[in-house]
Protein backbone atom coordinates (compact mmCIF):
# COMPACT_ATOMS: atom_id res chain seq x y z
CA UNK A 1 -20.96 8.00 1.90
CA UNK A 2 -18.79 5.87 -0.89
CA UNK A 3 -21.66 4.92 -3.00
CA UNK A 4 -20.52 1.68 -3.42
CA UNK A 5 -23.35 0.14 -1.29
CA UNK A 6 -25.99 1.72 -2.75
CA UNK A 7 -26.86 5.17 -3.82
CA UNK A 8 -25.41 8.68 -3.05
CA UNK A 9 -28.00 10.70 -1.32
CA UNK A 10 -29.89 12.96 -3.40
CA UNK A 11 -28.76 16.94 -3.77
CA UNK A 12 -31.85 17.62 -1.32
CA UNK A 13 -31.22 15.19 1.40
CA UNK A 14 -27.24 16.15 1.23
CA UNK A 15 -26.13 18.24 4.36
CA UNK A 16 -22.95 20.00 4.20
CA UNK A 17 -20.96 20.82 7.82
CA UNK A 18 -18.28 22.92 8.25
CA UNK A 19 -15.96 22.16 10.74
CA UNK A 20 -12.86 24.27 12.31
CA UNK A 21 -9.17 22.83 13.01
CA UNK A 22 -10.03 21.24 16.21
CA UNK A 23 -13.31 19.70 15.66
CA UNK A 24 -12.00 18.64 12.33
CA UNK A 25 -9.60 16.67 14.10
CA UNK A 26 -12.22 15.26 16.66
CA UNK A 27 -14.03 14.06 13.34
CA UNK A 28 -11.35 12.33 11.86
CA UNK A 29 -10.14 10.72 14.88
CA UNK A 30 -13.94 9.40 15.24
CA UNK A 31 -13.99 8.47 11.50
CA UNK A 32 -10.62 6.71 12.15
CA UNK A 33 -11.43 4.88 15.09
CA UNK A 34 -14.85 3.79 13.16
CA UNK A 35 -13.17 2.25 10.54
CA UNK A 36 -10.63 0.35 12.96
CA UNK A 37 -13.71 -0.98 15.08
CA UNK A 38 -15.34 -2.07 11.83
CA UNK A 39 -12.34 -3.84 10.59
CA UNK A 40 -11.80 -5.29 13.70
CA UNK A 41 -15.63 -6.61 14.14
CA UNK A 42 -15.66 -7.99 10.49
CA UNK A 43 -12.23 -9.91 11.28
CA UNK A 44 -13.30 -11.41 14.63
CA UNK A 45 -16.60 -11.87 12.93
CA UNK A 46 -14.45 -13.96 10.27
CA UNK A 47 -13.24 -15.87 12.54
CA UNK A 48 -16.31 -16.80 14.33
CA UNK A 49 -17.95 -17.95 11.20
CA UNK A 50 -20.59 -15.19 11.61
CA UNK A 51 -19.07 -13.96 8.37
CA UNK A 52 -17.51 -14.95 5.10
CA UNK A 53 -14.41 -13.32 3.47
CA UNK A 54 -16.44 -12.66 0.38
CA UNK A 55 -15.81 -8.93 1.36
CA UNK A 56 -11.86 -9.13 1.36
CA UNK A 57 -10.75 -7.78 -2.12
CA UNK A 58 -7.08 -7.48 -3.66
CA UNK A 59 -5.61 -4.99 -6.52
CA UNK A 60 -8.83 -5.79 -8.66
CA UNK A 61 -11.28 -5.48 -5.93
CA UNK A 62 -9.85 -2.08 -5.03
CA UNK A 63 -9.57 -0.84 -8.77
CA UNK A 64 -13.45 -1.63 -9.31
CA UNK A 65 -14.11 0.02 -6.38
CA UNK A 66 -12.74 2.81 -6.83
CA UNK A 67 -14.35 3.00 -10.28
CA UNK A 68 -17.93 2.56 -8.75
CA UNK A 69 -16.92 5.30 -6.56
CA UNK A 70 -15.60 7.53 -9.24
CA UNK A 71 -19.19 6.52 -11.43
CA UNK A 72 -21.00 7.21 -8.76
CA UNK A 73 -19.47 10.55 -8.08
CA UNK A 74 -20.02 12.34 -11.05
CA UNK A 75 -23.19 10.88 -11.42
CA UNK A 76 -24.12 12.51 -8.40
CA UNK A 77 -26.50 15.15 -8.02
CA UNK A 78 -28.79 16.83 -10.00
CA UNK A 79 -28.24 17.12 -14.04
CA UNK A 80 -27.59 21.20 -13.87
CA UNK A 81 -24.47 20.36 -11.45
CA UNK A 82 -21.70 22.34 -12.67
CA UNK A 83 -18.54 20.17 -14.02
CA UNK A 84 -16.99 21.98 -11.04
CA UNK A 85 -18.90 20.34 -8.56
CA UNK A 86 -19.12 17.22 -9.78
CA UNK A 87 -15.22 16.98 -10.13
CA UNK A 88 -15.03 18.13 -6.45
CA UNK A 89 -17.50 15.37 -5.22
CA UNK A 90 -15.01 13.27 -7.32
CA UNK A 91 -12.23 14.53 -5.56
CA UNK A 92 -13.48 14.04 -2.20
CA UNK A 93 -15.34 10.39 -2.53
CA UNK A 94 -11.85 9.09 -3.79
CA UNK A 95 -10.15 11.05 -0.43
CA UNK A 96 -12.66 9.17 1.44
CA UNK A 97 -11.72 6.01 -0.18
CA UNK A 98 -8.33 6.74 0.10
CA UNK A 99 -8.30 7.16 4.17
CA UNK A 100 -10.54 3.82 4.52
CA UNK A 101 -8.28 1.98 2.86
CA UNK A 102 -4.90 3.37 4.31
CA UNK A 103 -6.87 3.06 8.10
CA UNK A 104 -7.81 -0.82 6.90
CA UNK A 105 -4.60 -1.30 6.16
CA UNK A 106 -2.28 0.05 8.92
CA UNK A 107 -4.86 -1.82 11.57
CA UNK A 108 -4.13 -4.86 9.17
CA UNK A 109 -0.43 -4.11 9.25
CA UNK A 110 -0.70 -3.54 13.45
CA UNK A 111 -2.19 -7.45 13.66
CA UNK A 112 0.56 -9.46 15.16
CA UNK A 113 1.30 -11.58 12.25
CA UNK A 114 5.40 -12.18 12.18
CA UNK A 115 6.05 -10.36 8.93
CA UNK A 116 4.17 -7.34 9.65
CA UNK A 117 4.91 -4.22 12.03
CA UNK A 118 2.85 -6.22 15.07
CA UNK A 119 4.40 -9.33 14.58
CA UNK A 120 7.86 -6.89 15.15
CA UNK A 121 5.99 -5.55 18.73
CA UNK A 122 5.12 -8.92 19.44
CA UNK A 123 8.31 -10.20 19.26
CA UNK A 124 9.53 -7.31 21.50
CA UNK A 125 7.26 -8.41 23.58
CA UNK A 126 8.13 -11.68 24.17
CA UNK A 127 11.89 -10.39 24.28
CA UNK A 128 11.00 -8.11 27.21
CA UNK A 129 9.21 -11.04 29.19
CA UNK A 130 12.06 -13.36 28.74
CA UNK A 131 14.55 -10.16 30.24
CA UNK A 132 15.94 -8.70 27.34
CA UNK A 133 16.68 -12.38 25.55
CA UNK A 134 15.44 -12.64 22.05
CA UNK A 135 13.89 -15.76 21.00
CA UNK A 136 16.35 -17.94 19.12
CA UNK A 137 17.05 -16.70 15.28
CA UNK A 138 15.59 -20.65 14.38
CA UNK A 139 12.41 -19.94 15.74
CA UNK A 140 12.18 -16.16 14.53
CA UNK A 141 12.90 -18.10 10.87
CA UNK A 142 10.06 -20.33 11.38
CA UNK A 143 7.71 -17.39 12.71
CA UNK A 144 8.57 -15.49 9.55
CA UNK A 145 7.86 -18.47 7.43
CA UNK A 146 4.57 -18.50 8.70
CA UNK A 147 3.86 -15.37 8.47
CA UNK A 148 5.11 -15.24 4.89
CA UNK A 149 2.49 -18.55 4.41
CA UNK A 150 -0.42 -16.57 6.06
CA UNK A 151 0.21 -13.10 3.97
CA UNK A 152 0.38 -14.60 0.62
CA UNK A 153 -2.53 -17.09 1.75
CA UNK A 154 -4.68 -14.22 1.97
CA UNK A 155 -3.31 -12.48 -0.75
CA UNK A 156 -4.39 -15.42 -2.94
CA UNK A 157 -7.77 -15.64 -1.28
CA UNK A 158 -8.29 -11.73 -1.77
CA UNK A 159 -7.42 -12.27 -5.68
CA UNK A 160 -9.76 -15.09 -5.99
CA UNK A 161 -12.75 -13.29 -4.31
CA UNK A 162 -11.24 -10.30 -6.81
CA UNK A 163 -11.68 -12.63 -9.96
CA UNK A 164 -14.81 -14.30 -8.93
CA UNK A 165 -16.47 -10.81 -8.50
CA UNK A 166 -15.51 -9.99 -12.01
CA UNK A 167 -16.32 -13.46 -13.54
CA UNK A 168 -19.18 -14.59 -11.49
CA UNK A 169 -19.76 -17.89 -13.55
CA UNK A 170 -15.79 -19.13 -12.48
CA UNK A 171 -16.17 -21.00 -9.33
């Protein structure tokens, strides 16, 4: 659990598993795949109007983020933790961080928007319907322009939601 949605669970309730090589791998592909299916859901659930994009953040978003996570970290626990411990549940909430983001990101950077890796497949795709012929280099242009239009779109959305999280009274 981050701890950015609420509270770390206290030293009691936390429950520690060990896992070996394989079904360490079996965890993190489950882990993985959770993160892609929530991305996914909160995207479609975008576009359905069943959500706002309140939630997408940029730089600043990610930096205060990561410094609830860090806060809540080595607040964590009870007040005899050693400094040992508390750097180690440090350590790991920002690993945890670390692979949600990096999963969000490469599902992001699989979506077949022309300027990202999927908007490269998808154009492969369309290549190897038409036989092997490539669409014409005017019309990759345009695709490219609008996928340069879309990415910094939502990069300018993401750093609005960023500074209207930090200054809640600019609107």
């Amino acid at each position: 659990m981050l701890g950015v949605s609420g509270p770390l669970p206290l030293q009691s309730e936390r429950v520690i598993e060990r896992f070996g090589p394989l079904e360490a791998l079996g965890q993190g592909g489950a882990n993985t795949w959770g993160i892609i299916a929530q991305t996914g859901e909160y995207i479609g659930a975008i576009f359905s109007g069943r959500e706002s994009g309140d939630q997408i953040a940029g730089p600043l978003g990610i930096i205060n983020v990561s410094g609830q996570v860090a806060s809540s970290a080595l607040s964590a626990g009870p007040d005899d933790t050693t400094i040992g411990d508390r750097l180690g549940m440090l350590a790991l909430s920002l690993l945890n961080l670390a692979a949600v983001l990096s999963v969000a990101v490469g599902f992001v950077n699989l979506l077949p928007i022309p300027i990202l890796d999927g908007g490269h497949l998808l154009f492969y795709g369309i290549e190897a319907l038409r036989g092997g012929k490539p669409l014409p280099p005017s019309a990759q242009e345009w695709a490219y322009r609008a996928g340069f239009a879309v990415m910094a779109s939502l990069f300018l959305f993401a750093t609005w939601n960023d500074i209207t999280r930090l200054f809640p009274g600019v609107q």
